[in-house]
C-alpha atoms as a PDB file:
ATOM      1  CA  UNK A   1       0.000   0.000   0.000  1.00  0.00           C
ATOM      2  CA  UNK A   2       1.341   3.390  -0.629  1.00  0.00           C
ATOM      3  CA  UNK A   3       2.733   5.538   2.491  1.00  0.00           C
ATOM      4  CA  UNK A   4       1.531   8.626   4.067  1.00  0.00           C
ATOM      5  CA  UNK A   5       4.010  11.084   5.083  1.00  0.00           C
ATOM      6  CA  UNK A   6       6.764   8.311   4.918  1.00  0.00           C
ATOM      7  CA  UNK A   7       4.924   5.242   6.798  1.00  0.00           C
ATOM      8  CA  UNK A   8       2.708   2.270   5.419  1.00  0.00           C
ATOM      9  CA  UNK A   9      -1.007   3.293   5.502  1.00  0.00           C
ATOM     10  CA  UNK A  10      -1.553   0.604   7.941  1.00  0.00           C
ATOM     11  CA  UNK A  11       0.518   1.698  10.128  1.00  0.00           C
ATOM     12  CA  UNK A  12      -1.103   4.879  10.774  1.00  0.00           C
ATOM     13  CA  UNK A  13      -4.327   3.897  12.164  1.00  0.00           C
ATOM     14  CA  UNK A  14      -3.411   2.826  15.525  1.00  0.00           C
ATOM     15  CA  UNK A  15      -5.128   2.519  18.800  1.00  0.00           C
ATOM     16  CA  UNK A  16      -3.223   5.701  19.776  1.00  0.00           C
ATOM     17  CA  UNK A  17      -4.908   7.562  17.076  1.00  0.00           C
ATOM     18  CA  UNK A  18      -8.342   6.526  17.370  1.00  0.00           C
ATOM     19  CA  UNK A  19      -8.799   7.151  20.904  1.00  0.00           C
ATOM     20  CA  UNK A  20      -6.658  10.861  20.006  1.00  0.00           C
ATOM     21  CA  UNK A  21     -10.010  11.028  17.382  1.00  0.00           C
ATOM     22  CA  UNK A  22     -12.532   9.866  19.276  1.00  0.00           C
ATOM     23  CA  UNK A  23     -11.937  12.067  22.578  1.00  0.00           C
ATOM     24  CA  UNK A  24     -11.070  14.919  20.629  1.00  0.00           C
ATOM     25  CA  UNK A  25     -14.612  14.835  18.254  1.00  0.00           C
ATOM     26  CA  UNK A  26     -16.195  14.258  22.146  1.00  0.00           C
ATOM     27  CA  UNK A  27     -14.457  17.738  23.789  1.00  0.00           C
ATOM     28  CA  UNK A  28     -15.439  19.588  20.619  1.00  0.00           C
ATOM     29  CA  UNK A  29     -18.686  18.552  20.213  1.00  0.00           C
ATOM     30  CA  UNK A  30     -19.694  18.767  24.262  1.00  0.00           C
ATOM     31  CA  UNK A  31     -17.465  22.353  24.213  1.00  0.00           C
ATOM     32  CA  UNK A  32     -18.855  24.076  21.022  1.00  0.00           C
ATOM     33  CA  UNK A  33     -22.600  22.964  22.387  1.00  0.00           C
ATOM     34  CA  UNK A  34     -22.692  23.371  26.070  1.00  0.00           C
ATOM     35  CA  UNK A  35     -19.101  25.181  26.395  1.00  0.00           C
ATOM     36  CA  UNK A  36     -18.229  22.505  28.941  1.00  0.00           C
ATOM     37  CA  UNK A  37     -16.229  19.449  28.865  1.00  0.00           C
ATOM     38  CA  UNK A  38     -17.255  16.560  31.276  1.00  0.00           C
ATOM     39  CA  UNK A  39     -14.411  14.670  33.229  1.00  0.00           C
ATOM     40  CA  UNK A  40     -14.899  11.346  31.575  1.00  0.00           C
ATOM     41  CA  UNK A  41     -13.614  13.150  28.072  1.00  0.00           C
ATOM     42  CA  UNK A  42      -9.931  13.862  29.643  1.00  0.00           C
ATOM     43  CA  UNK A  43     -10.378  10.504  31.984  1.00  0.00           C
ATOM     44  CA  UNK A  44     -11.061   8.079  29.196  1.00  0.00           C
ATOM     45  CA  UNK A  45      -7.525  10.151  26.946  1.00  0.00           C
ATOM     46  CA  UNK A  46      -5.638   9.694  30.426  1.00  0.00           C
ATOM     47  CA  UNK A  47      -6.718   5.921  30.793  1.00  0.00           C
ATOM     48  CA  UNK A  48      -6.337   5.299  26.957  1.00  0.00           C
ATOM     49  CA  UNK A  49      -3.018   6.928  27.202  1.00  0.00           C
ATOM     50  CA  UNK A  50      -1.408   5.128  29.922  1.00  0.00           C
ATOM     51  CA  UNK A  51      -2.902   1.287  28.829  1.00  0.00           C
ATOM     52  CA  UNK A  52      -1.337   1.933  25.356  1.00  0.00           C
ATOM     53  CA  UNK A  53       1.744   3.368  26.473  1.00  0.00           C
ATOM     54  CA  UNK A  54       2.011   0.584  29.259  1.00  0.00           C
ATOM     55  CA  UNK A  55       0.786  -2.494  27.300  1.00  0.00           C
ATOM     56  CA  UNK A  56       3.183  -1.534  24.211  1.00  0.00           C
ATOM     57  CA  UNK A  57       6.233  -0.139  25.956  1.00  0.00           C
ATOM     58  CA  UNK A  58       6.106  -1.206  29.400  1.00  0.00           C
ATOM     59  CA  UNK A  59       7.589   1.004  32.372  1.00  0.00           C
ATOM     60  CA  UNK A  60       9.095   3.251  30.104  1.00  0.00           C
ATOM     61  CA  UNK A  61       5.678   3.675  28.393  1.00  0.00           C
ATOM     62  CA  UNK A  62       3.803   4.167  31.147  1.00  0.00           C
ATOM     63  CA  UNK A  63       6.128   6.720  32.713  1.00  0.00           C
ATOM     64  CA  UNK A  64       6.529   8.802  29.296  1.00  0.00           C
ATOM     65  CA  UNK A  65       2.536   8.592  29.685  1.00  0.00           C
ATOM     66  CA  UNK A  66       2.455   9.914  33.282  1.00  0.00           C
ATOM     67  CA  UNK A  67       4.807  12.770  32.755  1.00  0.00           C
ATOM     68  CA  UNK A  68       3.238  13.718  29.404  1.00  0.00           C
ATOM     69  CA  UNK A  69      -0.160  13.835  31.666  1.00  0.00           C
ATOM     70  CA  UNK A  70       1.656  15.814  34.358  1.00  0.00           C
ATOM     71  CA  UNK A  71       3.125  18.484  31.713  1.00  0.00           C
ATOM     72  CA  UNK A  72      -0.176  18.647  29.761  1.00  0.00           C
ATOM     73  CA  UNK A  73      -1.927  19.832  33.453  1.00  0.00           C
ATOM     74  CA  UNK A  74       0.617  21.772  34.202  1.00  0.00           C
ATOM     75  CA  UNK A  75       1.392  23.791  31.532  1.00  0.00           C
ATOM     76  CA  UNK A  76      -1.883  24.171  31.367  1.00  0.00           C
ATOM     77  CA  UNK A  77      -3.085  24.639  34.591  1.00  0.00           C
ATOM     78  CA  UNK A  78      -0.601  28.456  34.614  1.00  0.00           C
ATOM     79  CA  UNK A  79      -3.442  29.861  32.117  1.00  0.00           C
ATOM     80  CA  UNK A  80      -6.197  28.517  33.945  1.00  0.00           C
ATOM     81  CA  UNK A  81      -4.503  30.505  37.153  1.00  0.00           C
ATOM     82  CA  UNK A  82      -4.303  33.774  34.982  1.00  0.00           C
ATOM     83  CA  UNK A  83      -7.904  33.421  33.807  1.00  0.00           C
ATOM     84  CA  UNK A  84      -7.630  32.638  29.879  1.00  0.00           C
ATOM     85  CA  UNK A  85      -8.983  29.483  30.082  1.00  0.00           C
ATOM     86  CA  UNK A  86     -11.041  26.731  31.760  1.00  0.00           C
ATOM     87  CA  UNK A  87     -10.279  24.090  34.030  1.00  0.00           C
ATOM     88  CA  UNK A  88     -12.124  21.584  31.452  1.00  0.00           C
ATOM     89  CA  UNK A  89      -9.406  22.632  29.305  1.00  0.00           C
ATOM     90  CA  UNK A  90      -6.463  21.678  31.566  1.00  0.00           C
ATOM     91  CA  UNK A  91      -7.648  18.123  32.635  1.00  0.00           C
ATOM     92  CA  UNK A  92      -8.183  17.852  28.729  1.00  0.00           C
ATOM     93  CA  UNK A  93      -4.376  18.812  27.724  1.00  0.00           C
ATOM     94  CA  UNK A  94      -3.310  16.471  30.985  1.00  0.00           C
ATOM     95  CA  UNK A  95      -5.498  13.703  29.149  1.00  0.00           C
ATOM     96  CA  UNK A  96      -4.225  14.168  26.169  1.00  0.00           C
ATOM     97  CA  UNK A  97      -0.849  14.532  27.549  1.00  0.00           C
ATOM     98  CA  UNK A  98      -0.738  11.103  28.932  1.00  0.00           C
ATOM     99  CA  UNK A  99      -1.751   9.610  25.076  1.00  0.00           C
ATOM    100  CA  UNK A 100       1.040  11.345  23.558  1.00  0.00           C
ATOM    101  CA  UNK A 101       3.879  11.032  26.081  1.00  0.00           C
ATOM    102  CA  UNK A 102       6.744  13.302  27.201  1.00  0.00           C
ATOM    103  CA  UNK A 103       7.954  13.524  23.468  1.00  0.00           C
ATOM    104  CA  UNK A 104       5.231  14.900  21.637  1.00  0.00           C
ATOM    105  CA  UNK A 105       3.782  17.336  24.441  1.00  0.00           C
ATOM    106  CA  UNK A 106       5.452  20.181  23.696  1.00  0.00           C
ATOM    107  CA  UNK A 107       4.973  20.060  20.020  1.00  0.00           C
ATOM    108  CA  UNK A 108       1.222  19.539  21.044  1.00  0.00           C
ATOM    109  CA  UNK A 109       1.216  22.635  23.037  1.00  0.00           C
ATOM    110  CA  UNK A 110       2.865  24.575  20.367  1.00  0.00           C
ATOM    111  CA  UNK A 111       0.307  23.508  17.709  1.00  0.00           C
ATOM    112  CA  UNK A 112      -2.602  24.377  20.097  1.00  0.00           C
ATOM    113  CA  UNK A 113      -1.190  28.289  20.711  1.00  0.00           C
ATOM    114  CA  UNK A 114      -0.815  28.598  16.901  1.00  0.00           C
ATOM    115  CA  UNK A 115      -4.457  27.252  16.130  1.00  0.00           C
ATOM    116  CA  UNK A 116      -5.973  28.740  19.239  1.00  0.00           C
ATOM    117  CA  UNK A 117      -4.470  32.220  18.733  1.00  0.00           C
ATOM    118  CA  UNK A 118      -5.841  31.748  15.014  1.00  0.00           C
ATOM    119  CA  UNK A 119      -8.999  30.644  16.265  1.00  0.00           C
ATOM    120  CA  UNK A 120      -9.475  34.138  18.563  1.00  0.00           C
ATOM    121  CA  UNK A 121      -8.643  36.229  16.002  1.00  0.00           C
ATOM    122  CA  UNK A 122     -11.196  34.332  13.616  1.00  0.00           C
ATOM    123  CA  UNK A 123     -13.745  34.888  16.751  1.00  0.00           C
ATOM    124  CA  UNK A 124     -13.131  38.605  17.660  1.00  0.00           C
ATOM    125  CA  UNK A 125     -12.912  39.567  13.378  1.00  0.00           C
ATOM    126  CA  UNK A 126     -15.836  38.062  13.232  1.00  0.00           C
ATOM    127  CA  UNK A 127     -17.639  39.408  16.485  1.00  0.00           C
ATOM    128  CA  UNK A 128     -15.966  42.794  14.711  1.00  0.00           C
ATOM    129  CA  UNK A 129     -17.835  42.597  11.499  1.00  0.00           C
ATOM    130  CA  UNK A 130     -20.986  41.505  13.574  1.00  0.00           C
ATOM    131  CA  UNK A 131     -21.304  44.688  15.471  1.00  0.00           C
ATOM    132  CA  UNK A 132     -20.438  46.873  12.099  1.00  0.00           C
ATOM    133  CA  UNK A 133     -22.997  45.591  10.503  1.00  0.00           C
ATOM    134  CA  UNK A 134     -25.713  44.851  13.271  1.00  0.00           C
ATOM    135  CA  UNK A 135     -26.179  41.584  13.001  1.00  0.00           C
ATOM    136  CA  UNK A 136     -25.927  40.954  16.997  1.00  0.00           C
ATOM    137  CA  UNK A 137     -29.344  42.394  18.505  1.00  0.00           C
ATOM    138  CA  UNK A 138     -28.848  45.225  20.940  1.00  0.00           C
ATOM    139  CA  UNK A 139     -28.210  44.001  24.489  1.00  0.00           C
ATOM    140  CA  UNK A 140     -28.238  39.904  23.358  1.00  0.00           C
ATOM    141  CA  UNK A 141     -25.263  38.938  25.741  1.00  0.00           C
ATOM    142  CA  UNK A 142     -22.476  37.190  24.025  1.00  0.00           C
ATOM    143  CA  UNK A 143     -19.763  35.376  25.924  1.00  0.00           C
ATOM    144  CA  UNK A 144     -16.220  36.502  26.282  1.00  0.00           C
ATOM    145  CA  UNK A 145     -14.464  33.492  26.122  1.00  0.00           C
ATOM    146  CA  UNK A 146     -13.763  30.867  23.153  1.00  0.00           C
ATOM    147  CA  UNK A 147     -14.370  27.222  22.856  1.00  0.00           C
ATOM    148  CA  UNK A 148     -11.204  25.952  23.284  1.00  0.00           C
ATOM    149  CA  UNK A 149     -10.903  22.069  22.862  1.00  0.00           C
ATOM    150  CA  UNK A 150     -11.119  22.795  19.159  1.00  0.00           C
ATOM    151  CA  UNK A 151      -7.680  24.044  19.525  1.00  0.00           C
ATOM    152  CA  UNK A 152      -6.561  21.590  21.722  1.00  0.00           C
ATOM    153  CA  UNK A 153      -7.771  18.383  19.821  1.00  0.00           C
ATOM    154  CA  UNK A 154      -6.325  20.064  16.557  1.00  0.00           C
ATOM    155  CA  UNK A 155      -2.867  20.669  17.846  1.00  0.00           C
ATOM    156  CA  UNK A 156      -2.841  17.150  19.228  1.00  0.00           C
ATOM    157  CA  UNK A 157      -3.730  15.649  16.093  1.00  0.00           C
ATOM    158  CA  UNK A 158      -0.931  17.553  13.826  1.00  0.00           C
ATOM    159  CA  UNK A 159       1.266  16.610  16.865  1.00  0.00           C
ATOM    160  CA  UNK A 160       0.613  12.601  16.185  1.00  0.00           C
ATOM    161  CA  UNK A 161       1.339  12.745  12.188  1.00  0.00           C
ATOM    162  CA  UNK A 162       4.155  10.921  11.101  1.00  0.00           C
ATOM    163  CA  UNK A 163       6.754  12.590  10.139  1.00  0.00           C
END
């Protein structure tokens, strides 16, 4: 079969990757509609992160999976302290920290600030052009803040393509 960015086809799809998918559709779907994110989204990424890492790499595995979970919170956990983001969104990044490991954290991260700073700017040109042209009616509230597991789930995902 032909490769994808250097690796066998088949070799992409792993267990990894799906739960990476299916926890990040979950947080977008539950943050976008509700602007929430329930515990069991980042509890079933930190589970799934530590059985894969554990089952396929053993101690080493599950300790890259613990401190990836650890650095995702914490990192984290400093905006949640300076008010730019919710606590849904740290436990999501520790989650998702513990699927991708120590090595692919920071790359994560990085991917989430560009598409989340992206994101915002998409948000407030658009909440711009709203008020120009009076689309918003006068005194409808509208929230501050910005769904942010979008931004998470997308910067994880570019973070676990090969390459």
């Amino acid at each position: 079969m032909e490769s994808l960015f250097g690796r066998p086809l088949k070799n992409c799809m792993t267990t990894e990757i799906w739960i990476a998918g299916i926890v990040g559709i979950a947080a977008i779907i539950e943050d976008l509609a509700a602007r929430r994110i329930s515990n069991w989204i980042p509890i079933c990424a930190l589970v799934g992160g530590i059985a894969y890492h554990s089952t396929t790499r053993g101690w080493h595995g599950l300790a890259s999976s613990l401190g990836g979970a650890l650095g995702g919170f914490l990192v984290f956990l400093v905006f949640y302290l300076l008010g730019g983001m919710g606590g849904g969104d740290v436990k999501l990044m520790g989650g998702f920290g513990a699927l991708l490991g120590v090595s692919r954290l920071l790359q994560a991260a990085l991917f989430t600030a560009l598409i989340g700073g992206l994101l915002a700017a998409g948000v407030l040109a658009w909440r711009a052009a709203a008020r120009m042209f009076k689309k918003q009616a006068e005194g409808t509230p509208q929230s501050e803040s910005i769904p942010y597991a979008p931004a998470i789930a997308l910067g994880v995902w570019l973070a676990m393509l090969p390459g």
